[in-house]
Protein backbone atom coordinates (compact mmCIF):
# COMPACT_ATOMS: atom_id res chain seq x y z
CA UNK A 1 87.28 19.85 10.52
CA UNK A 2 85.12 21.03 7.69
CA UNK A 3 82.95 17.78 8.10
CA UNK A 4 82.84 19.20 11.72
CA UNK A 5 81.63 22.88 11.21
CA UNK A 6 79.07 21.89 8.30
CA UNK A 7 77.12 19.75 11.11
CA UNK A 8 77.54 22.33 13.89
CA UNK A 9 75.67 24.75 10.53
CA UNK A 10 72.94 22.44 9.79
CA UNK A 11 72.51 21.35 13.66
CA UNK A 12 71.98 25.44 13.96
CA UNK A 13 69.93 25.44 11.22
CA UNK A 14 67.42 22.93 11.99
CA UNK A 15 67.03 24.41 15.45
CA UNK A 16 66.30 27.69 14.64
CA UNK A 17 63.43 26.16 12.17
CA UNK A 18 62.47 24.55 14.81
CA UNK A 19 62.08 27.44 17.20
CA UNK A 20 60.59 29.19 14.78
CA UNK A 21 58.18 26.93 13.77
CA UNK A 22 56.93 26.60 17.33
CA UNK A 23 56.71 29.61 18.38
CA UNK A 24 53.95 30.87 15.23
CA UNK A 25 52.68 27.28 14.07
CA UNK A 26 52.13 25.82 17.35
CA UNK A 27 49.70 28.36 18.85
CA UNK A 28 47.60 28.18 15.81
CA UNK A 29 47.12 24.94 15.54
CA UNK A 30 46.57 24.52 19.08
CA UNK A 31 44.03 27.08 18.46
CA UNK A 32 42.61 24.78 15.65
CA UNK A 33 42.61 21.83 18.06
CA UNK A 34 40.53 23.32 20.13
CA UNK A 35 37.73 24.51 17.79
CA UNK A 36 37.69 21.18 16.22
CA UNK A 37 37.11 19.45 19.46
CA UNK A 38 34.65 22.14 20.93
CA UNK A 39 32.78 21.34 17.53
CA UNK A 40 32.71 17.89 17.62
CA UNK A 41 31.24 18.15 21.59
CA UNK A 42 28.66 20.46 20.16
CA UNK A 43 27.50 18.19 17.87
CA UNK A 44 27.82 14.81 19.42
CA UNK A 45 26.24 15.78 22.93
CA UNK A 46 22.50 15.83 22.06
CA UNK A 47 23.22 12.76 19.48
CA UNK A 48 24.70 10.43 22.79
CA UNK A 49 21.57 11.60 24.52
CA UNK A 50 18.89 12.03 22.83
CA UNK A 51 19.01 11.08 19.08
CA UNK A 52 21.01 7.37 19.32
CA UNK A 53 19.77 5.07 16.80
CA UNK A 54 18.50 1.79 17.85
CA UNK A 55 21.02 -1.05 18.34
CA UNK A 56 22.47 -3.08 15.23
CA UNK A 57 23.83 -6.01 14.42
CA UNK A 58 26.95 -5.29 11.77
CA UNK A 59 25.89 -4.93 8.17
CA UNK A 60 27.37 -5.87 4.73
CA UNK A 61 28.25 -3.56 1.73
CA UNK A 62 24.94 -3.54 -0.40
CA UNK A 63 23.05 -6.03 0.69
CA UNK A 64 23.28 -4.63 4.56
CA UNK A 65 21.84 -7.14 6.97
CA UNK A 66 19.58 -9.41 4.28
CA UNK A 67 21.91 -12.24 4.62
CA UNK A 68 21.16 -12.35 8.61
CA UNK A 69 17.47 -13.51 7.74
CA UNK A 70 18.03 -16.96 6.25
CA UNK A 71 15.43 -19.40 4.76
CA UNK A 72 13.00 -18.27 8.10
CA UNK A 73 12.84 -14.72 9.16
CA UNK A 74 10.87 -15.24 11.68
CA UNK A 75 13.13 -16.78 13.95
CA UNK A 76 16.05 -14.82 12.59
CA UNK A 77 14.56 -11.52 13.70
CA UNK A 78 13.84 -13.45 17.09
CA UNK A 79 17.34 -14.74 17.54
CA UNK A 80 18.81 -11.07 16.37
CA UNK A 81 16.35 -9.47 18.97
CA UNK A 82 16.60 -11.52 22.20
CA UNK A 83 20.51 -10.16 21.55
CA UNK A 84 20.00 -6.74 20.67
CA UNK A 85 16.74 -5.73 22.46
CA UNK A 86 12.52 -5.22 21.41
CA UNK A 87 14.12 -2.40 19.43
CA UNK A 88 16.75 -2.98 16.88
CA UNK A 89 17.42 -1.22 13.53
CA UNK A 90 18.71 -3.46 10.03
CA UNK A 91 19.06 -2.68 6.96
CA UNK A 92 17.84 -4.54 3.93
CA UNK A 93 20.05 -3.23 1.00
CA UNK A 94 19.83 0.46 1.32
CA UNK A 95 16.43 0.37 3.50
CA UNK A 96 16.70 1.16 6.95
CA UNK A 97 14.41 -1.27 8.72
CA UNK A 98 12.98 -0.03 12.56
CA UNK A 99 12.22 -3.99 14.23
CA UNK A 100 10.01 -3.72 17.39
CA UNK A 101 9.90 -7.24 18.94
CA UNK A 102 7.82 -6.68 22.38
CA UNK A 103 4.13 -5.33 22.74
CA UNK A 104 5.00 -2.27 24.88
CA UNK A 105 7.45 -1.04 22.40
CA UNK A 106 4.70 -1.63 19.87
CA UNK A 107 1.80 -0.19 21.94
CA UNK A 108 4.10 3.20 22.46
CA UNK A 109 4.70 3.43 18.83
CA UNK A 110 1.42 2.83 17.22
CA UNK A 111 0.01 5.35 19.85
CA UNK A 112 2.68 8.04 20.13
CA UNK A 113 3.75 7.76 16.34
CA UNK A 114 0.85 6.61 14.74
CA UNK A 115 1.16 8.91 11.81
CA UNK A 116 4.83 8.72 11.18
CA UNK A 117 4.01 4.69 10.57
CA UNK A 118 0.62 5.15 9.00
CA UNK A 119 1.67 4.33 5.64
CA UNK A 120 2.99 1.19 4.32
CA UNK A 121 6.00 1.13 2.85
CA UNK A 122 6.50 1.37 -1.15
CA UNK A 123 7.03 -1.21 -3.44
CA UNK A 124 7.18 -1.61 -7.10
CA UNK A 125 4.82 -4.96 -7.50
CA UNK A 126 1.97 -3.73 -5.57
CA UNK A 127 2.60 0.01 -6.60
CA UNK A 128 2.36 -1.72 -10.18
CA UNK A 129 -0.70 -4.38 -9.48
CA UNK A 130 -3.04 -2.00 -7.21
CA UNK A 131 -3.50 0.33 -9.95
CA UNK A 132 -0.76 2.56 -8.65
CA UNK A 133 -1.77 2.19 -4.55
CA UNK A 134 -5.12 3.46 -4.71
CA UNK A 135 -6.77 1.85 -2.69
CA UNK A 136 -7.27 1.83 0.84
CA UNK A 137 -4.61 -0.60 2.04
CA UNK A 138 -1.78 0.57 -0.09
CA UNK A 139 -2.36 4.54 -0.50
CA UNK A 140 0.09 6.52 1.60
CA UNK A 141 -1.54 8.51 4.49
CA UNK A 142 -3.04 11.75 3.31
CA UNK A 143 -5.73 13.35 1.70
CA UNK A 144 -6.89 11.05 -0.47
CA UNK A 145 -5.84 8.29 1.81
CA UNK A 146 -8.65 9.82 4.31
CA UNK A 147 -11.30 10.23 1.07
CA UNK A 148 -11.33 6.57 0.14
CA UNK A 149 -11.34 5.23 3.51
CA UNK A 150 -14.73 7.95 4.31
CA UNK A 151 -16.17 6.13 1.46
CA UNK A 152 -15.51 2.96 2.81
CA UNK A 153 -16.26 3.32 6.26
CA UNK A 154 -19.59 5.38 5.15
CA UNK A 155 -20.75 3.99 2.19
CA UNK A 156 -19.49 0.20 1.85
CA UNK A 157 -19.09 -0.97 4.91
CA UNK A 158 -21.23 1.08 7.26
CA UNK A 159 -22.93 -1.54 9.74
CA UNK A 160 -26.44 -1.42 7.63
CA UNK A 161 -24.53 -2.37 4.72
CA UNK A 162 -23.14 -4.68 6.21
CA UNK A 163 -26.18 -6.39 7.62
CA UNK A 164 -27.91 -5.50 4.32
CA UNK A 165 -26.23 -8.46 2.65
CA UNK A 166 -26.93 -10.78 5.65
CA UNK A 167 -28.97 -12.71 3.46
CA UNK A 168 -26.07 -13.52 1.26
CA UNK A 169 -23.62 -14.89 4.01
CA UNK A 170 -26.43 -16.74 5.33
CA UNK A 171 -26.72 -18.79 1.64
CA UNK A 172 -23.43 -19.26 1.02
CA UNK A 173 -22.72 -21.05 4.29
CA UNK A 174 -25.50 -23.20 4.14
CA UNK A 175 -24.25 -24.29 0.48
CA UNK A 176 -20.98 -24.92 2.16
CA UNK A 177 -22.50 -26.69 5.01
CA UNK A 178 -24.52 -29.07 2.16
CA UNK A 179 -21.63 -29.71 0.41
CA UNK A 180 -19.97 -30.97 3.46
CA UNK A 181 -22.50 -33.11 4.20
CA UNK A 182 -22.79 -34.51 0.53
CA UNK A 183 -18.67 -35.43 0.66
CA UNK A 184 -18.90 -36.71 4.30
CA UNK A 185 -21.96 -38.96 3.34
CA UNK A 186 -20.81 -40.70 -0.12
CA UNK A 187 -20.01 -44.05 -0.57
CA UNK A 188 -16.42 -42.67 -2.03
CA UNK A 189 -16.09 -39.94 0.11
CA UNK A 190 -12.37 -38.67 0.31
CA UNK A 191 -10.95 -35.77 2.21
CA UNK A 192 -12.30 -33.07 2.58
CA UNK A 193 -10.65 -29.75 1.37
CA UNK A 194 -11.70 -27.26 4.14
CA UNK A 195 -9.09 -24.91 3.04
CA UNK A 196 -10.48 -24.68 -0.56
CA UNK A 197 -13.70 -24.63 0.41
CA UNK A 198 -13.33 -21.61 2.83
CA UNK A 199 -11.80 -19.68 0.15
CA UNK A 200 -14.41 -20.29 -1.92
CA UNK A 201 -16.81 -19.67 0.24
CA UNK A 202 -15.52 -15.93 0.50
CA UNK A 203 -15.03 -15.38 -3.15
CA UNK A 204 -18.87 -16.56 -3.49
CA UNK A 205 -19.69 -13.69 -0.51
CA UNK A 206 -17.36 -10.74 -2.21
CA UNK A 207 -18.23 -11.41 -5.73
CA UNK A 208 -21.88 -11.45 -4.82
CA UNK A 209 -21.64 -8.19 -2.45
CA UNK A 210 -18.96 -6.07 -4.21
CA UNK A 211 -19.72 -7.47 -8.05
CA UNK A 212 -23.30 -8.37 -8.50
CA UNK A 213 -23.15 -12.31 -8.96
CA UNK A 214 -20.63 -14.95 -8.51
CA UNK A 215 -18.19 -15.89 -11.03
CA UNK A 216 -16.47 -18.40 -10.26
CA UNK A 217 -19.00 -20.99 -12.38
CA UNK A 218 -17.46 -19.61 -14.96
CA UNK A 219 -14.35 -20.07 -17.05
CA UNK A 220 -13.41 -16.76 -16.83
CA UNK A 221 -14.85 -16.49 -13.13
CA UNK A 222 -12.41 -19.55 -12.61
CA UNK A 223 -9.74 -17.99 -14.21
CA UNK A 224 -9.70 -14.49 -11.95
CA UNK A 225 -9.93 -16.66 -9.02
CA UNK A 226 -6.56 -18.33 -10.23
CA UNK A 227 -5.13 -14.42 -10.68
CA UNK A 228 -6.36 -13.34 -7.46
CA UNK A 229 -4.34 -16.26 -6.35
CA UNK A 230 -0.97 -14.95 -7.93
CA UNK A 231 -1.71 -11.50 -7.41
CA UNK A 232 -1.22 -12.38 -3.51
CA UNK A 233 1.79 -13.89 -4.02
CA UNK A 234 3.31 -11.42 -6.12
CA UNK A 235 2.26 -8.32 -3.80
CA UNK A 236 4.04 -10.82 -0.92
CA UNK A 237 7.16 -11.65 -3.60
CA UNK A 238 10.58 -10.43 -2.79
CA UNK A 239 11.54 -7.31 -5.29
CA UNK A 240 15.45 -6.73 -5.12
CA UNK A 241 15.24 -3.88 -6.95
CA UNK A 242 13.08 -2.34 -3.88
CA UNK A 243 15.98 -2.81 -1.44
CA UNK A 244 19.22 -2.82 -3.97
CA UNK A 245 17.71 -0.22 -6.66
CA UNK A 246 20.90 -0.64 -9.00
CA UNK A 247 19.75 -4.54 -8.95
CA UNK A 248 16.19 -3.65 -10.44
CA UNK A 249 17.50 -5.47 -13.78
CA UNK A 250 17.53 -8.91 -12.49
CA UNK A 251 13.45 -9.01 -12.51
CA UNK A 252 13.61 -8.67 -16.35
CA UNK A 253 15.95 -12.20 -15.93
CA UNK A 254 13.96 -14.34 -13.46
CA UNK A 255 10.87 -13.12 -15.02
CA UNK A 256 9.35 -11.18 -12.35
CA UNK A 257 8.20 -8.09 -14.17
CA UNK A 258 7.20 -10.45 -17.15
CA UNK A 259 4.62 -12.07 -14.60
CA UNK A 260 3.95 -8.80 -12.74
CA UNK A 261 2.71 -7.30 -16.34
CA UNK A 262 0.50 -10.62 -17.64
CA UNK A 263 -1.39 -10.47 -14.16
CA UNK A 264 -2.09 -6.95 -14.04
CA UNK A 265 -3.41 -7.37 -17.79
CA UNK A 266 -5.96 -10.03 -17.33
CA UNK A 267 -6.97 -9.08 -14.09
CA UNK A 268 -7.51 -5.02 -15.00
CA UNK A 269 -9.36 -7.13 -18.63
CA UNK A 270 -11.59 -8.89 -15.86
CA UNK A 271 -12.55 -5.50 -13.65
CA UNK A 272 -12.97 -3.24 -16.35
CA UNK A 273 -15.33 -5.57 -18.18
CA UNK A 274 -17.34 -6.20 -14.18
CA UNK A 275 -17.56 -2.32 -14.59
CA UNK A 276 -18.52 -1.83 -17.89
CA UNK A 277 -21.79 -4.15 -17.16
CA UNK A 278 -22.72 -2.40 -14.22
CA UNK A 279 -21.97 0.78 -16.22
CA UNK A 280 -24.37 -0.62 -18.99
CA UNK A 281 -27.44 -1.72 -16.37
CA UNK A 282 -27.28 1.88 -15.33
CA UNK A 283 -27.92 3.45 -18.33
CA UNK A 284 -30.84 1.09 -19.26
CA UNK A 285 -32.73 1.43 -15.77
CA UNK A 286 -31.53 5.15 -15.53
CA UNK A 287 -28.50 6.55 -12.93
CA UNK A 288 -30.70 7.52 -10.55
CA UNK A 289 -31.68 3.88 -9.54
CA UNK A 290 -28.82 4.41 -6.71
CA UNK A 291 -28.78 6.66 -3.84
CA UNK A 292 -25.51 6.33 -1.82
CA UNK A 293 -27.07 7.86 1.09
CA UNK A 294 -30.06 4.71 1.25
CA UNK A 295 -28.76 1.77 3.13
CA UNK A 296 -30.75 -0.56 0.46
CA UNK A 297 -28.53 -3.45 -0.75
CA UNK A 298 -26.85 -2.43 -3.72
CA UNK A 299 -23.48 -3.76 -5.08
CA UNK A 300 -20.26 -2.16 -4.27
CA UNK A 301 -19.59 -1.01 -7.89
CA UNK A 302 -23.53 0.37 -8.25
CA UNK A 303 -22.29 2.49 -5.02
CA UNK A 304 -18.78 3.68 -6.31
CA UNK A 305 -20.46 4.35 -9.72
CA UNK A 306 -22.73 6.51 -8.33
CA UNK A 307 -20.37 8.20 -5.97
CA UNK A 308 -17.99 8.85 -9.11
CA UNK A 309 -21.33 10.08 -10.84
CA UNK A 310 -21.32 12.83 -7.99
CA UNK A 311 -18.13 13.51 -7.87
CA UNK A 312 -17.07 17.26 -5.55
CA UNK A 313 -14.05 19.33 -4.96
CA UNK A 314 -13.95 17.39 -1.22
CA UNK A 315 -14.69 14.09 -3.29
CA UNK A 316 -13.10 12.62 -6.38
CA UNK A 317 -12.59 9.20 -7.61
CA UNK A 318 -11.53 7.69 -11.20
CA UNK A 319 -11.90 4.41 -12.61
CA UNK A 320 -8.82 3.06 -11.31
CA UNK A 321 -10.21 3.90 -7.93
CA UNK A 322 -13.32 1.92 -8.62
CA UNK A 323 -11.33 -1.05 -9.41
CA UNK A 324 -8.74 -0.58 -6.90
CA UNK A 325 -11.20 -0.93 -4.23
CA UNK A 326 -13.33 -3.59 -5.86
CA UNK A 327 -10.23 -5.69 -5.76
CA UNK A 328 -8.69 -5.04 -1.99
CA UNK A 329 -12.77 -5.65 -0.93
């Protein structure tokens, strides 16, 4: 009987907390409810509409969707776009990667957002090697982006200048075309290395236009030629630390910065020397030799000595400029 009224007492109890409960609790947190989902529709309305990211495959912690690219990214990205469309979004580590795979898509970007795209995208090795991007290629988009490439387009490779050093393309072929001819008419001719040759053939032309003279006769002329070789390698090498930043430490093991370092030594050794001897010949024939508003044929480093020598408010470049662009030319 007591067991009896005790659970009538609780039964009561529990009901009344119940009731109770309901009648202040429940209104509110309908009321919550209700904010919280007239919230969410604000927010999430223009985003299904008008501010969707591109399709993308799943990615992994850290290394996102890197391991989708295998040994040829080429035909990965292919593959991963015929399945998610000419516009698809990865990730490489923490880098969110925008993959246009059909010309239209391409044509609308480049045209309609030419300027977000403008610049290339960051990275340590050719941040390190081009003298901290100051050239032309590498710079970001901006003001001094648009003062190097006036004295490109203006000074270095206006269409005079150009044809100013026809003279020198002219030799250097014809040397190539003897050469040929020597190799193709020995007794103990072999094959012939047209890829070598064509590469030398436009060292010969850019030493000769942006430098002066050649330099590959020499051993130090043969030995920049080997650097120039590396440095395109490196700029095209794969830098974890660009995509997985908390990786960075793993270039100090494979070597990477080690190499990075010893190229960017000899190679700024080689340039600053070129420029120092051009720097020298000025001061014995006198500055004024050079007028970067003549479209005589003078060397690239004559002109962006001269243009330094003038250097305005609207217009300033530094040595590392000089060098910079005497090594993307």
């Amino acid at each position: 009987m007591y067991s009896s009224t005790r659970n009538q007492t609780l039964l009561k109890q529990v009901t009344m907390l119940l009731h109770f409960l309901s009648f202040y609790f429940l209104p509110l947190f309908l009321f919550v409810l209700f904010l919280f989902l007239c919230f969410s529709l604000i927010t999430t309305t223009p985003t299904d509409h008008k501010n969707l990211p591109p399709p993308s495959p799943r990615k992994l912690p850290i290394v996102g969707n890197l391991h989708q690219l295998g040994l040829f990214p080429h035909c990965s990205l292919r593959s991963l776009a015929q399945k998610y469309g000419p516009l698809m979004q990865l990730h490489f580590g923490s880098v969110p990667v925008l993959v246009v795979s059909s010309a239209v898509a391409a044509r609308e970007i480049m045209k309609t957002h030419d300027l977000t795209i403008s610049s290339r995208p960051k990275t340590s090795i050719a941040t390190r090697l081009i003298y901290n991007s100051k050239d032309v290629a590498f710079s970001p988009y901006g003001e001094y982006w648009r003062q190097v490439r006036s004295i490109c387009v203006l000074h270095l490779l206006s269409n005079r200048r150009v044809q100013s050093f026809r003279n020198v393309r002219e030799e250097e072929t014809a040397l190539m075309i003897e050469q040929i001819k020597h190799y193709s008419s020995s007794s103990s001719s072999s094959l012939v290395n047209l890829t070598d040759m064509f590469v030398t053939l436009t060292n010969n032309i850019v030493c000769r236009v942006a430098l002066g003279r050649m330099y590959g006769g020499t051993k130090g002329g043969r030995r920049f030629k080997e650097i120039l070789g590396m440095l395109g390698e490196l700029v095209g090498a794969f830098n974890v630390g660009d995509y997985i930043p908390w990786l960075a430490w793993m270039n100090r093991i494979n070597d990477l910065d080690a190499k990075v370092e010893s190229v960017f030594k000899e190679m700024d050794e080689f340039l600053e020397g070129v420029v120092e001897e051009h720097v020298d010949r000025r001061q014995r024939e006198g500055s004024d030799s050079v007028h970067i508003g003549s479209e005589s044929k003078y060397y690239f480093v004559d002109l962006l000595l001269q243009i330094q020598q003038e250097n305005t408010a609207a217009r300033t470049i530094h040595r590392d400029t000089i060098k910079a662009l005497i090594l993307v030319k």
